[in-house]
Protein backbone atom coordinates (compact mmCIF):
# COMPACT_ATOMS: atom_id res chain seq x y z
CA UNK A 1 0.00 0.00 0.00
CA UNK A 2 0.90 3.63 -0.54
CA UNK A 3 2.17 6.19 2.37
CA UNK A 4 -1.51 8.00 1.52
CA UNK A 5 -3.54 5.22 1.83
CA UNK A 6 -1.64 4.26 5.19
CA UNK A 7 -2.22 7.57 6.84
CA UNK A 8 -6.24 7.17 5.59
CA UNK A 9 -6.02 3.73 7.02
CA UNK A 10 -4.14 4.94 10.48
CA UNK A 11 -6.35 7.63 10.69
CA UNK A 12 -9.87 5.91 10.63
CA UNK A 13 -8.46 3.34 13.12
CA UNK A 14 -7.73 6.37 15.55
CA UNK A 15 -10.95 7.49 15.01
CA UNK A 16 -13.00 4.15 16.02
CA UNK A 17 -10.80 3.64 18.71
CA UNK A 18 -11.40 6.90 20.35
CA UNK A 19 -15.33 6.30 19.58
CA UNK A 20 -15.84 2.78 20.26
CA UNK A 21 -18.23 1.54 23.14
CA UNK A 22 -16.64 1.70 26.87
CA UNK A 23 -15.86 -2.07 27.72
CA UNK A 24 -14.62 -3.44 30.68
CA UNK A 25 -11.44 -2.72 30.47
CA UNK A 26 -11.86 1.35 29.82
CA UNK A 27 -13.41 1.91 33.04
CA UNK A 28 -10.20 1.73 35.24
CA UNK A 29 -9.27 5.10 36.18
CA UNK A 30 -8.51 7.27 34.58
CA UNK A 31 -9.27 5.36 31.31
CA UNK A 32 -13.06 7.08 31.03
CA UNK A 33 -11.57 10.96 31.41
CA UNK A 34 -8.59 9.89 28.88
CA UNK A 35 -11.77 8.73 26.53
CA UNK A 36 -13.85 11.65 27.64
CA UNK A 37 -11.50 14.24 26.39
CA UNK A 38 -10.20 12.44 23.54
CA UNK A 39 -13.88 12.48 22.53
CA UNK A 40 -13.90 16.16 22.84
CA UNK A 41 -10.88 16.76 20.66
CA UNK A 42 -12.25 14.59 17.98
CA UNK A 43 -15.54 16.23 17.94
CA UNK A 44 -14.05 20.01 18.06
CA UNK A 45 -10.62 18.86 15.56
CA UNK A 46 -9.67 15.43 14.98
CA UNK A 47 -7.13 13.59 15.96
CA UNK A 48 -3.09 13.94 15.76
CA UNK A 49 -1.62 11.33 13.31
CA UNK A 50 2.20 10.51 13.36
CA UNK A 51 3.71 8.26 11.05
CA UNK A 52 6.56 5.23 12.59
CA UNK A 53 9.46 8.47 11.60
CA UNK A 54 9.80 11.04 14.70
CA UNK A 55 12.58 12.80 13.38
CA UNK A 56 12.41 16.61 11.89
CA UNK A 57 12.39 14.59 8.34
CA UNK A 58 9.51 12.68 9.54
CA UNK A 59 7.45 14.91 10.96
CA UNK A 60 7.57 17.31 7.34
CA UNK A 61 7.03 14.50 5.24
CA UNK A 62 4.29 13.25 7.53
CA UNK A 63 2.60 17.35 7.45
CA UNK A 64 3.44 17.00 2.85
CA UNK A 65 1.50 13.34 3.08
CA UNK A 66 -1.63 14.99 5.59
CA UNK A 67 -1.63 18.59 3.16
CA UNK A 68 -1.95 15.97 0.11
CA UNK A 69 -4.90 14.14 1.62
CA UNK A 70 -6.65 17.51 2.19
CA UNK A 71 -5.91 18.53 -1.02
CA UNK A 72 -7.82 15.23 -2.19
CA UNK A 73 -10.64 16.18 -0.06
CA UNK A 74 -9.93 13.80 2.14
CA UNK A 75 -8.92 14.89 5.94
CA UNK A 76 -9.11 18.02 7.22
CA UNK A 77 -6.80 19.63 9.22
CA UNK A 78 -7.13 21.98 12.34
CA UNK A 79 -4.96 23.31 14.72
CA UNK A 80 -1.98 25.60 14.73
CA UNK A 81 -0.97 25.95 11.25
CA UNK A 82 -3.18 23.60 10.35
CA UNK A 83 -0.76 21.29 11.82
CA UNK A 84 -2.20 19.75 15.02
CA UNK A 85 -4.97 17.44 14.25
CA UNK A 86 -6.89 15.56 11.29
CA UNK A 87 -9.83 14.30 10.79
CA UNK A 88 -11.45 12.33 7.90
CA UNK A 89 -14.17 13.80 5.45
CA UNK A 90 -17.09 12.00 4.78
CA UNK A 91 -15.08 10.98 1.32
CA UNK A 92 -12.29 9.87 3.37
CA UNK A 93 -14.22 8.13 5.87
CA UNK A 94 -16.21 6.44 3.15
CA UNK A 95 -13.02 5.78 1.27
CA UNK A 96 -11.31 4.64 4.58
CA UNK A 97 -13.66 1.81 5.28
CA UNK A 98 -14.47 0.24 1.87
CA UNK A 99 -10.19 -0.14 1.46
CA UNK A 100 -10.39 -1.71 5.13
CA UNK A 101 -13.62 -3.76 4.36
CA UNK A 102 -16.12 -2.12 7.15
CA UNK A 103 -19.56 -1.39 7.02
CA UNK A 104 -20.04 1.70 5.77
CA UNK A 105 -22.39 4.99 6.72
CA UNK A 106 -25.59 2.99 4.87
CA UNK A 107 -25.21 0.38 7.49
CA UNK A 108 -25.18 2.45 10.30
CA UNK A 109 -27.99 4.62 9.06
CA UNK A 110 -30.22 1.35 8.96
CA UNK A 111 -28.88 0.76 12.56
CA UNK A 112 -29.93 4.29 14.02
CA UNK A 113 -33.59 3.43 12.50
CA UNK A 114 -33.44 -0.01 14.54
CA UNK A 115 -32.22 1.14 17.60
CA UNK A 116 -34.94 4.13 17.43
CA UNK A 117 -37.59 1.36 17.23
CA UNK A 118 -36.31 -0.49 20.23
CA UNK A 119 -35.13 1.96 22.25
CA UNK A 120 -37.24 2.28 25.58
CA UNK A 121 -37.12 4.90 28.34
CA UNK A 122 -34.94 4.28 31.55
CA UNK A 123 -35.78 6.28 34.62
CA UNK A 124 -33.41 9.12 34.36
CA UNK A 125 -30.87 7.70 31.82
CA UNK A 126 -33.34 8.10 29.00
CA UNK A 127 -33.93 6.29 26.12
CA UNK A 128 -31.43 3.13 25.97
CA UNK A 129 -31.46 0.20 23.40
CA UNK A 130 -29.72 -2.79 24.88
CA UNK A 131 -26.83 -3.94 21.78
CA UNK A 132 -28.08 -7.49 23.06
CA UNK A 133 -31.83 -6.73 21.78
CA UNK A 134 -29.84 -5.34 18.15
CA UNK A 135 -28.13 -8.81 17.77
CA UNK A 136 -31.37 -10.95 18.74
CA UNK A 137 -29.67 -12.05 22.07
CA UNK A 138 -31.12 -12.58 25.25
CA UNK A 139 -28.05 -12.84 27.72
CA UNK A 140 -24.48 -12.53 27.44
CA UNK A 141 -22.73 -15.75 27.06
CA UNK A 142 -19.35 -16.86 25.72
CA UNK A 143 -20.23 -18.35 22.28
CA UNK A 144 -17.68 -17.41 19.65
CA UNK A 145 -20.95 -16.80 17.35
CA UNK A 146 -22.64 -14.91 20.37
CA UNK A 147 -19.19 -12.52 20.09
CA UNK A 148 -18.87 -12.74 16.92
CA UNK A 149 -22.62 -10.76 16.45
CA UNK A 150 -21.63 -8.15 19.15
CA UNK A 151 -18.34 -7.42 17.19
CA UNK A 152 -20.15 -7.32 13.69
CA UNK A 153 -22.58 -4.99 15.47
CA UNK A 154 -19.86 -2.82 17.09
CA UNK A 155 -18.60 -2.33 13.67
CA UNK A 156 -21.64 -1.29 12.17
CA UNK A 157 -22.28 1.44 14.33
CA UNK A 158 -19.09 2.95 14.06
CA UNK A 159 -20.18 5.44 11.39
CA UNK A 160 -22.54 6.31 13.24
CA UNK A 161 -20.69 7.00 16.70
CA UNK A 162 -17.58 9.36 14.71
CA UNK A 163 -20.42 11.65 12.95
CA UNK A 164 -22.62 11.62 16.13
CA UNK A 165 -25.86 9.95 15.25
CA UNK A 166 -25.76 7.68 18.26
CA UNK A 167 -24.14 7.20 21.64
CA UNK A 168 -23.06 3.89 23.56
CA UNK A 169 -23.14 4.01 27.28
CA UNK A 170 -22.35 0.72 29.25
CA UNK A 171 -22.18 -0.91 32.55
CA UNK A 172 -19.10 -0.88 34.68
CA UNK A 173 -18.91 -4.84 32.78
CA UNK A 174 -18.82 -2.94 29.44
CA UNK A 175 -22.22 -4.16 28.78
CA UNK A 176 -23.45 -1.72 25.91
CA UNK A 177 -26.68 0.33 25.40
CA UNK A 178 -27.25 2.55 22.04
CA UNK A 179 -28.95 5.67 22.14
CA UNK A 180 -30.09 7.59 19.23
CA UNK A 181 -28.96 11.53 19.19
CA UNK A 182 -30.86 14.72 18.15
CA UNK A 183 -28.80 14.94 14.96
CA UNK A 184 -29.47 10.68 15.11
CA UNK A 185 -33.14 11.10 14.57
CA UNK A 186 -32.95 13.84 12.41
CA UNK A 187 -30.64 11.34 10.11
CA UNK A 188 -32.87 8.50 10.51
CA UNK A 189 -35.85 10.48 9.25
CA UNK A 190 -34.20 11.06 6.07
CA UNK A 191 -32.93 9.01 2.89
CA UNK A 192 -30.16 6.06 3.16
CA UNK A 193 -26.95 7.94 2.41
CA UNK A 194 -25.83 7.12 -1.28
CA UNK A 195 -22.23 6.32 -1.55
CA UNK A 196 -19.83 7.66 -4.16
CA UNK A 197 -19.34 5.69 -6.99
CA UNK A 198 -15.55 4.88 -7.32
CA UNK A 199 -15.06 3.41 -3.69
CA UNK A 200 -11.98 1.08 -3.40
CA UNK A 201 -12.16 -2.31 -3.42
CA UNK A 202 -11.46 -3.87 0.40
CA UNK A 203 -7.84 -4.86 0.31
CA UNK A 204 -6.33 -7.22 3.22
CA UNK A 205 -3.28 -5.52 3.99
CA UNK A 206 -5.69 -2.32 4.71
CA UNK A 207 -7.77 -4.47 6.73
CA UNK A 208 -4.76 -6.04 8.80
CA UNK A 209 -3.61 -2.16 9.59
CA UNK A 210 -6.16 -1.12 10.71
CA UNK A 211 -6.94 -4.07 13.00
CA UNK A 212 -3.14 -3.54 14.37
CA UNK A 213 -3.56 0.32 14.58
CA UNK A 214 -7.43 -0.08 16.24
CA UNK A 215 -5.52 -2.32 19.28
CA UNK A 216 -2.76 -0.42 19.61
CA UNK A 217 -4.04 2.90 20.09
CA UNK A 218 -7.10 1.88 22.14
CA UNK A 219 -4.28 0.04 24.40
CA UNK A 220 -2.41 3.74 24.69
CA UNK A 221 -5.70 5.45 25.51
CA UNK A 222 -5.71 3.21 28.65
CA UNK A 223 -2.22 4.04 29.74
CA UNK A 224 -2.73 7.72 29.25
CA UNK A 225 -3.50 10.40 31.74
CA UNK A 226 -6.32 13.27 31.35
CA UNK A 227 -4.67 16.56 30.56
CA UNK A 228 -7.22 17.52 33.36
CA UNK A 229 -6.02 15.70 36.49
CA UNK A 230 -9.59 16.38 38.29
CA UNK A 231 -11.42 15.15 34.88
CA UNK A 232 -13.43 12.18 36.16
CA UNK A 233 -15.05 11.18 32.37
CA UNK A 234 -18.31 9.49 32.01
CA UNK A 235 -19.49 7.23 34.65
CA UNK A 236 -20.97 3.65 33.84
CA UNK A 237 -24.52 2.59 34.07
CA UNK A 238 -25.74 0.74 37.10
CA UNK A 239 -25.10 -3.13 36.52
CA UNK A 240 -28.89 -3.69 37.77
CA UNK A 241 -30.46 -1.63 35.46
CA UNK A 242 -33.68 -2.69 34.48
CA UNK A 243 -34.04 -2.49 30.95
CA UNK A 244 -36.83 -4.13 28.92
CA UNK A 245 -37.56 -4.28 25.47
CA UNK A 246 -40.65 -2.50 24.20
CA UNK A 247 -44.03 -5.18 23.85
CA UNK A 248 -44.55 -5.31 20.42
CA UNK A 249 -47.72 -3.15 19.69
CA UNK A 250 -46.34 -0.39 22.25
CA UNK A 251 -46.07 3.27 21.04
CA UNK A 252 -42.42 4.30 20.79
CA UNK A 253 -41.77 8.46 20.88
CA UNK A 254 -38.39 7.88 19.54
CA UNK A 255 -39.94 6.34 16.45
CA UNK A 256 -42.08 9.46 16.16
CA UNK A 257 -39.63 12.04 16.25
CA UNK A 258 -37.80 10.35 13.97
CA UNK A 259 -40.51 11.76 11.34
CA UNK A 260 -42.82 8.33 11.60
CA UNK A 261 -40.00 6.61 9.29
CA UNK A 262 -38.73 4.09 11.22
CA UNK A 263 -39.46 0.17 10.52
């Protein structure tokens, strides 16, 4: 693969590992305020990518290969001189995961429709769709198939996590509810995205990077600590929440925000 393609690669892994669900392991401290602001930066600027090369000769040809991507229309960069941070356009993005063989935004947009139609009201946490009810589990178990589901799901909603259509809470056991956002419904009540002809095909060394670069920088966001020592992050949900899926039949207000367009 090219240096460009890398860096598009790299950077969409940073991205999903900064977004991804809270799972057991994230909620040692200070894990959830190392998430919590990282989730923050992304949402104001992006992320930073480095390439493997810290030296002076590095770091320029790393700022050429990020200016070249923007000038494909494919990150966009913030920050001091435009230097800081990247993030991906919805081209890149798009681009991103077809090379690395995700599911894409259309996949995600039919997920934000399902979870509006389960989601159910939870005393003060609000709506909350259980990711077992989204896989057609009952219980958690440990049946390769049974993770296998929860890890096809995960990677569906992806898209829709980075661009803010949905939020994942979970239990201090990294048990995950969905939730779909203002901007969410708003999404949901409108047409599948189309994507752009032209996509690149899913290659395996893309897929193999971005699996590698996924681990390894979710495994530094653990290690980290919060630029804000007295940053606490999100706290879990209650491991005896009771959470029920709606009776079929039942009215759902979600749905109806959502324009009356869900299925």
């Amino acid at each position: 693969m090219s240096p460009k393609t890398d860096a598009l690669i790299g950077l969409l892994a940073l991205t999903d590992a900064v977004c991804r669900p809270m799972r057991r392991g994230d909620w040692t401290l200070p894990t959830p305020a190392v998430l919590w602001e990282a989730r923050k930066r992304f949402a104001a600027a992006g992320l930073p990518w480095h390439g493997s090369d810290a030296t002076e000769a590095g770091r320029k040809a790393d700022q050429r290969l990020l200016e070249a991507l923007a000038a494909a229309g494919l990150v966009v960069l913030a920050g001091r001189d435009r230097r800081a941070t990247a993030r991906l356009t919805e081209l890149g993005d798009q681009s991103a995961r077809s090379l690395a063989g995700l599911a894409n935004v259309d996949a995600s947009h039919a997920l934000v429709r399902e979870v509006l139609r389960l989601q159910t009201s939870v005393d003060r946490y609000g709506p909350l769709c259980s990711e077992l009810w989204l896989v057609g589990l009952r219980r958690y178990t440990t049946d390769l198939d049974d993770c296998a589901a929860l890890g096809v799901l995960q990677e569906r909603a992806a898209p829709a996590l980075c661009r803010g259509w949905l939020l994942c809470r979970s239990s201090g056991e990294g048990r995950g509810f969905y939730a779909a956002t203002d901007l969410g419904r708003r999404i949901a009540a409108g047409p599948v995205p189309e994507l752009p002809g032209g996509l690149p095909e899913a290659d395996q060394q893309a897929a193999d990077l971005y699996d590698s670069e996924f681990i390894a920088y979710r495994a530094r966001l653990r290690i980290m600590r919060p630029e804000n020592p007295a940053e606490l992050g999100d706290l879990p949900l209650p491991a005896s929440l009771d959470i029920h899926p709606r009776r079929p039949g039942s009215r759902n207000p979600a749905a109806r925000q959502a324009g009356g367009q869900v299925r």
